[in-house]
Every structure is written in C-alpha cells, then in structure tokens.
Protein backbone atom coordinates (compact mmCIF):
# COMPACT_ATOMS: atom_id res chain seq x y z
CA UNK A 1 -88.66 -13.13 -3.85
CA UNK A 2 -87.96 -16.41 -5.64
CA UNK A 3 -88.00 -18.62 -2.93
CA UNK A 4 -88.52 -18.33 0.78
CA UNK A 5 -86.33 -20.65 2.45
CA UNK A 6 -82.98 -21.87 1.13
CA UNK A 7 -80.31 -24.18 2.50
CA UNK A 8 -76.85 -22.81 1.33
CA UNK A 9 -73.82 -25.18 0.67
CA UNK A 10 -70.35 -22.94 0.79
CA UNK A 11 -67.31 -25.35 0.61
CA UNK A 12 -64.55 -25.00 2.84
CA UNK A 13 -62.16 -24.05 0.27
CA UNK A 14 -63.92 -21.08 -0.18
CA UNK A 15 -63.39 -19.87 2.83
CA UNK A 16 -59.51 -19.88 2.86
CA UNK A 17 -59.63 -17.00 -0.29
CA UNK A 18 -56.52 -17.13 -1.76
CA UNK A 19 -54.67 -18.99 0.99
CA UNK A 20 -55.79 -22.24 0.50
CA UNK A 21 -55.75 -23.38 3.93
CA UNK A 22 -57.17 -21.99 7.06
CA UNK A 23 -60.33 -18.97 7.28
CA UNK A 24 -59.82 -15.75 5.37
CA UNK A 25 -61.10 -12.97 7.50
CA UNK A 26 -62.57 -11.05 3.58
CA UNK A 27 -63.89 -13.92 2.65
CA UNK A 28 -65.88 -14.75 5.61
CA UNK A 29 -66.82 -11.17 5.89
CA UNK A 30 -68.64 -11.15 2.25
CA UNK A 31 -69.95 -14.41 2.75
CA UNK A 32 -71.85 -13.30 6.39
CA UNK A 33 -72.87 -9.85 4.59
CA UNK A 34 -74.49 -11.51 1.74
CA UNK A 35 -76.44 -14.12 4.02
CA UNK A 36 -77.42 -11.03 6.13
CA UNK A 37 -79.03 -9.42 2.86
CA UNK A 38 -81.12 -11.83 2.25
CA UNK A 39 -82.22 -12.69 5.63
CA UNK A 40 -82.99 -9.23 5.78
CA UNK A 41 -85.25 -9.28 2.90
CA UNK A 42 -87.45 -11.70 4.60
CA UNK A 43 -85.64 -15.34 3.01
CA UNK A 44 -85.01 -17.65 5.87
CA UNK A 45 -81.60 -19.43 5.65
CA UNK A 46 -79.52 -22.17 6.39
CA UNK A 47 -75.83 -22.98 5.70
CA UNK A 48 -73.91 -25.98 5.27
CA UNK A 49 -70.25 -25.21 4.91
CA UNK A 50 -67.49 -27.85 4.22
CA UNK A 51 -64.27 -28.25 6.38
CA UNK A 52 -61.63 -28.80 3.26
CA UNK A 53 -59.65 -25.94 4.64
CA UNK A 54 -58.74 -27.10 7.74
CA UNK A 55 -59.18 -31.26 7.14
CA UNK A 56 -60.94 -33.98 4.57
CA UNK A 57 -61.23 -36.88 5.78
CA UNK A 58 -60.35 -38.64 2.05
CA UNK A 59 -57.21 -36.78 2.58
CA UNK A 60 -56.66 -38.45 6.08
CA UNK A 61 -56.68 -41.48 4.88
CA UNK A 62 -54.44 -41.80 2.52
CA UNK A 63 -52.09 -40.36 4.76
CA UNK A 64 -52.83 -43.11 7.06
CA UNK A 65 -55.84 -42.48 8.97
CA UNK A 66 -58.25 -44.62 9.21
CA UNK A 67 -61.57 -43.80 6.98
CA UNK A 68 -64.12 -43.23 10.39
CA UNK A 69 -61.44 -41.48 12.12
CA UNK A 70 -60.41 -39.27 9.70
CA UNK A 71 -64.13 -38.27 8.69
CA UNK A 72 -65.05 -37.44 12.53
CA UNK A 73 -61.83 -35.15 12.35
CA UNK A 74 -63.47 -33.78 9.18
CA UNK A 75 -66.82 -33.19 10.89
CA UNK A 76 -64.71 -31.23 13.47
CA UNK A 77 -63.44 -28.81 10.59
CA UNK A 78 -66.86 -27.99 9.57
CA UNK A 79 -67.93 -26.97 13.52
CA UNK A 80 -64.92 -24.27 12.96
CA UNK A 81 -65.70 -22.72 10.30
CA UNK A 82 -69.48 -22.43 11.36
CA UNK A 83 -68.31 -21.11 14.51
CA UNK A 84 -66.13 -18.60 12.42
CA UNK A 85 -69.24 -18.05 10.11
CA UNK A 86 -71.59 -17.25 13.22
CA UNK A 87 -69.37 -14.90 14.71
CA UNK A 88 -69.00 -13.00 11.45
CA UNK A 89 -72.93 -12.98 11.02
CA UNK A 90 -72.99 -11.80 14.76
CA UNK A 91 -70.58 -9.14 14.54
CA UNK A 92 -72.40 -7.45 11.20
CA UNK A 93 -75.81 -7.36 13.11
CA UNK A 94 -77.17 -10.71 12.53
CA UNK A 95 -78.48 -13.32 14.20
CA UNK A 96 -76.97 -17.02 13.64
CA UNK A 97 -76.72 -19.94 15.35
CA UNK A 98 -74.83 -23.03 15.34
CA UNK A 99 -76.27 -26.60 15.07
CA UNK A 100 -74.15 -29.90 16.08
CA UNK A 101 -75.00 -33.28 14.48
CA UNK A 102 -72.80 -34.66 17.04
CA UNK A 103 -73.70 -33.57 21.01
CA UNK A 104 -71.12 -30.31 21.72
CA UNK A 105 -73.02 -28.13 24.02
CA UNK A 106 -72.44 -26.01 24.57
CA UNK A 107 -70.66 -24.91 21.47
CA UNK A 108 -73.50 -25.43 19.35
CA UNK A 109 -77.42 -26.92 19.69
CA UNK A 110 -77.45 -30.59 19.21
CA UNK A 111 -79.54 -30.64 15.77
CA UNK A 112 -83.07 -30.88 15.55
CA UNK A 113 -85.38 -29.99 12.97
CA UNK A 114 -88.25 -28.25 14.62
CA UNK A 115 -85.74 -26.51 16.63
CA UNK A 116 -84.06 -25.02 13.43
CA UNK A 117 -87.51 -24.25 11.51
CA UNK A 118 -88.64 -22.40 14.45
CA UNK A 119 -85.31 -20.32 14.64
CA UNK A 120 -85.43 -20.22 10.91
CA UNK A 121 -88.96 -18.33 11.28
CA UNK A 122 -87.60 -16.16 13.73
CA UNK A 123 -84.81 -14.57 11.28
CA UNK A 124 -82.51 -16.80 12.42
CA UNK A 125 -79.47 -18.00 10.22
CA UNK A 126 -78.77 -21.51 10.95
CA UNK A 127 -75.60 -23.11 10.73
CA UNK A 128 -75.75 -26.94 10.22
CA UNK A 129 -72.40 -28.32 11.07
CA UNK A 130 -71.07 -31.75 11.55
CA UNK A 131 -71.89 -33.32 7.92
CA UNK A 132 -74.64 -35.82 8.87
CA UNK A 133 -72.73 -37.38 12.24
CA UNK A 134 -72.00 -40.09 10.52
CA UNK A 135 -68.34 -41.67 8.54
CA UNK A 136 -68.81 -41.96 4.90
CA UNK A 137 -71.00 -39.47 3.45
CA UNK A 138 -69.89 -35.85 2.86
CA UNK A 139 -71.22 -32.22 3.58
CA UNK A 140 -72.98 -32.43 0.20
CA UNK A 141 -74.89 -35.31 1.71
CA UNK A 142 -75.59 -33.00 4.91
CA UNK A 143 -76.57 -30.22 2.51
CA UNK A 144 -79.27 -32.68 0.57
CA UNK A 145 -80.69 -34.72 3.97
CA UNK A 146 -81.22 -31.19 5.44
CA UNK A 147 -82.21 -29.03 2.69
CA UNK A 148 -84.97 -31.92 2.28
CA UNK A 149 -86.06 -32.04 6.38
CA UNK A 150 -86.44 -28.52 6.60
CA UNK A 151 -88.48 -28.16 3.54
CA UNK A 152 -85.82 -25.53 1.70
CA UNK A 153 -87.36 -23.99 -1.54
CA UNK A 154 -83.92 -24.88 -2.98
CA UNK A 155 -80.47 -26.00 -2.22
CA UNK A 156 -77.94 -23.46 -3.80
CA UNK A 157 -74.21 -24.62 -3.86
CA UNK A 158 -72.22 -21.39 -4.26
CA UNK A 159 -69.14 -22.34 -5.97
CA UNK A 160 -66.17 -20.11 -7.60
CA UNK A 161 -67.16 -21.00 -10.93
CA UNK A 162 -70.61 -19.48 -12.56
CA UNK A 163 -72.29 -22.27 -12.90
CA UNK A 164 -72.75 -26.25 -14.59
CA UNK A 165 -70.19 -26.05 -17.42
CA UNK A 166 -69.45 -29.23 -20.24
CA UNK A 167 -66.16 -29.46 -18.88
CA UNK A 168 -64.70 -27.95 -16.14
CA UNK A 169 -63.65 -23.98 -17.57
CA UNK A 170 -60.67 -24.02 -15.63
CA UNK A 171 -58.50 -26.69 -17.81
CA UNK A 172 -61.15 -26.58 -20.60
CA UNK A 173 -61.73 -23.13 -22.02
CA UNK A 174 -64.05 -24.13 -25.15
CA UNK A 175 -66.33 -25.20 -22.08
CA UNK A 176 -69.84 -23.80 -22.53
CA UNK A 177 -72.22 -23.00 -19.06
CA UNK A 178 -75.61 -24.32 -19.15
CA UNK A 179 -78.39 -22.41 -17.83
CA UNK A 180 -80.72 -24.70 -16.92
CA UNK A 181 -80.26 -28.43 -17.12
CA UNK A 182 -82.12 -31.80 -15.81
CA UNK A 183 -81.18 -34.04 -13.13
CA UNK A 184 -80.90 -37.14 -16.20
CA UNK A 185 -78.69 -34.74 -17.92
CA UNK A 186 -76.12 -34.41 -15.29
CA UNK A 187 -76.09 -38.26 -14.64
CA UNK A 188 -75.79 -39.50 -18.73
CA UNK A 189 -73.21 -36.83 -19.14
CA UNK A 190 -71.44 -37.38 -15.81
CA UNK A 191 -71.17 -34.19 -14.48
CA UNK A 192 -69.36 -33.84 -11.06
CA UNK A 193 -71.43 -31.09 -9.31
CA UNK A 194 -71.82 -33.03 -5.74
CA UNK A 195 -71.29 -36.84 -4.46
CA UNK A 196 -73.81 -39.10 -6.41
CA UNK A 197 -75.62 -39.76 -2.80
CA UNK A 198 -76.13 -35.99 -2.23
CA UNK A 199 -77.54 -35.80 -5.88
CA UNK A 200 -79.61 -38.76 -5.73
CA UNK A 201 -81.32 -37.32 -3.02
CA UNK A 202 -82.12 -33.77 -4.32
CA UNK A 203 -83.32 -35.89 -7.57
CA UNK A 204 -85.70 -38.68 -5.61
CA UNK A 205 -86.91 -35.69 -3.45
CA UNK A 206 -87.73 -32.77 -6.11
CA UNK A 207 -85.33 -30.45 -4.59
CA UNK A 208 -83.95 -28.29 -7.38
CA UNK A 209 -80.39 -27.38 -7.09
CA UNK A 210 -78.77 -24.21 -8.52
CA UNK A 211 -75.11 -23.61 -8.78
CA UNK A 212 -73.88 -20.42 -8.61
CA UNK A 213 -70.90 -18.12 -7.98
CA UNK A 214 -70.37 -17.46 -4.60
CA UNK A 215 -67.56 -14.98 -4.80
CA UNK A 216 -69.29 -12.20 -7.12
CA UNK A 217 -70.65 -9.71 -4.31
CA UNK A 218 -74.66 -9.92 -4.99
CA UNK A 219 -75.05 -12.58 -6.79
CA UNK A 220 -76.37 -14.48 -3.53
CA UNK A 221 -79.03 -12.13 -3.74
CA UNK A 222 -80.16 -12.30 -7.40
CA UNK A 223 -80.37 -16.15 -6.70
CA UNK A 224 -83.20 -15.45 -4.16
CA UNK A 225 -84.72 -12.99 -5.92
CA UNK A 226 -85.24 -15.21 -9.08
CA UNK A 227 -82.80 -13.77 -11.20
CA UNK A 228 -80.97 -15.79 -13.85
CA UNK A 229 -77.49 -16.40 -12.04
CA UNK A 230 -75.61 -19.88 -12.28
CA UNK A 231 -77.20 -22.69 -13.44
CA UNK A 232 -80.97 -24.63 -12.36
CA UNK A 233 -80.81 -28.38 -12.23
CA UNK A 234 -84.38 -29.88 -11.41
CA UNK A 235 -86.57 -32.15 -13.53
C-alpha cells in the first residue's frame, strides 16, 4: 500500500448523483463502500466532504445573505452530509465518526487532532465537518489545514472528472489529462483544481495532492494502492 493515511476531499455535488441537489442514497452507498475497502486493507482515513448540495455560502450571498452568515449556514451543510456519510459507513459494517469544528455535541466530537489520530489508529473513519469554523475559507481549505495536522500521506480530491486536464474536458474536448504535474505548473498555467489558499498550503507544506475520479467503483482503491489513477501534483 501506497500510502498509509489519507485525508479524502468528496464535494458535495457529488453526493446529490444525478439530482443535483440534496443526498443520493447510490451515491453515498459507493462512496461509504469504497472508504470501507480501504480502511479494511489497513489505510487509515479521513474525509472532508463539501455542503454544495444542500447550501454555498457564495451562493447565499448573492442572494442576499450576508458573507459570515451565509458561510456558517454552509458549514451546517457539510455536518449533514457527514452525518449521512457516517451512517452509510455504519450501516455497511464500518466504523466512522463525526468531528465538529464548531461545538455540536452531541451530534459530532468537537475536533481535535490527537483525538482523531488516535481514532484514526483504531480503524476509525473520521469525518471532519464544519470547513475550518471559520467565514471565508472553503472545505478545500479544511481539506489542506487538516490533511497537514494529521500528518496524511496525501490529500486525494475525488472528483467526476479523471484527473488535471489543460482545459476543463467537459466544454473542451481537445483537452489532454496530465499524469503527473508540479505545484508551479498548476499556478503559471492557472489551473482551477482547489481555492488558491487550500493549494498554497498543500504546496508550502509538501503535501502532494492527487485528483482522481471518484465515481469509477475501485478507483479509490488503486489510489491507495499506488496505482496510476488521476493525476499527482507535488514538487
């Protein structure tokens, strides 16, 4: 096994399958059976999911929210869906468990570190909800900061395309997917794969990213395991 410990970044989109809004029950079904494989294989995992299905707080404001309020309602989407995500885990024989960056016992542990390596070690699947706690930075952000405090191997950002791509392959279709590519890279040629903060971070902290596609049954796995799925950014 490729690496060890890995801090998984599923965006809320994904969740809501074809629907584009709320949780689709398949969806969240393949997504707890993959993370269940590899746990099972001995790689210790967290998750960071988005809350774009239910509420972004971008979107809030410009329908007249203001910008902190409308992120805190955000950070509320992402407790549901890990919620969702830890009963799903639960319910196929796992064992998950929900972390707060905001105090909500007792639906989930208020976040701390130790407290999440330790239940990492134990087989544990730990779901870090809330974004960071804080207005203005997004669950990429979250999925950096804590990928980086518990020491993850790697952040993987499983997406619904295959990878880092020129241009993005759904309006561009002479697009070409790079499979392996360096943190300068994506900056000079200004590829959006997270917020620049989130990036910045993995960059300034040697945490290698690798984008990858989420909705292909086993391909979580071959990720893990080393095999050549998505793309590798790192230096």
């Amino acid at each position: 096994m490729r690496y060890s410990r890995i801090l998984l970044k599923l965006s809320g989109e994904s969740l809501a399958g074809r629907d584009n809004h709320g949780i689709s029950e398949d969806v969240l079904e393949e997504y707890a059976g993959q993370i269940i494989d590899i746990v099972r294989e001995g790689c210790e995992a967290a998750v960071v999911i988005g809350g774009g299905n239910i509420f972004r707080g971008l979107s809030g404001t410009e329908s007249g929210f203001d910008r902190v309020k409308g992120d805190q309602m955000g950070m509320l989407a992402t407790i549901i869906n890990s919620l969702a995500l830890e009963s799903a885990i639960v319910r196929l024989g796992g064992k998950a468990r929900v972390f707060t960056s905001i105090r909500m016992e007792p639906v989930g542990e208020y976040y701390n570190r130790d407290r999440v390596v330790e239940e990492l070690k134990k087989g544990t699947v730990c779901i870090l909800s809330g974004g960071t706690g804080n207005p203005f930075f997004t669950t990429d952000t979250a999925s950096a900061l804590r990928a980086v405090e518990i020491g993850a191997d790697v952040l993987l950002k499983g997406t619904r395309v295959d990878g880092v791509y020129t241009a993005d392959p759904e309006k561009d279709p002479s697009a070409t997917r790079f499979e392996n590519i360096t943190f300068e890279e994506v900056i000079n040629r200004r590829l959006k794969i997270m917020d620049s903060t989130a990036f910045t971070m993995c960059r300034d902290n040697d945490m290698p990213i690798v984008v990858f596609d989420m909705n292909t049954p086993g391909n979580l796995m071959k990720v893990v395991n080393g095999v050549k799925t998505g793309t590798l950014i790192c230096d």
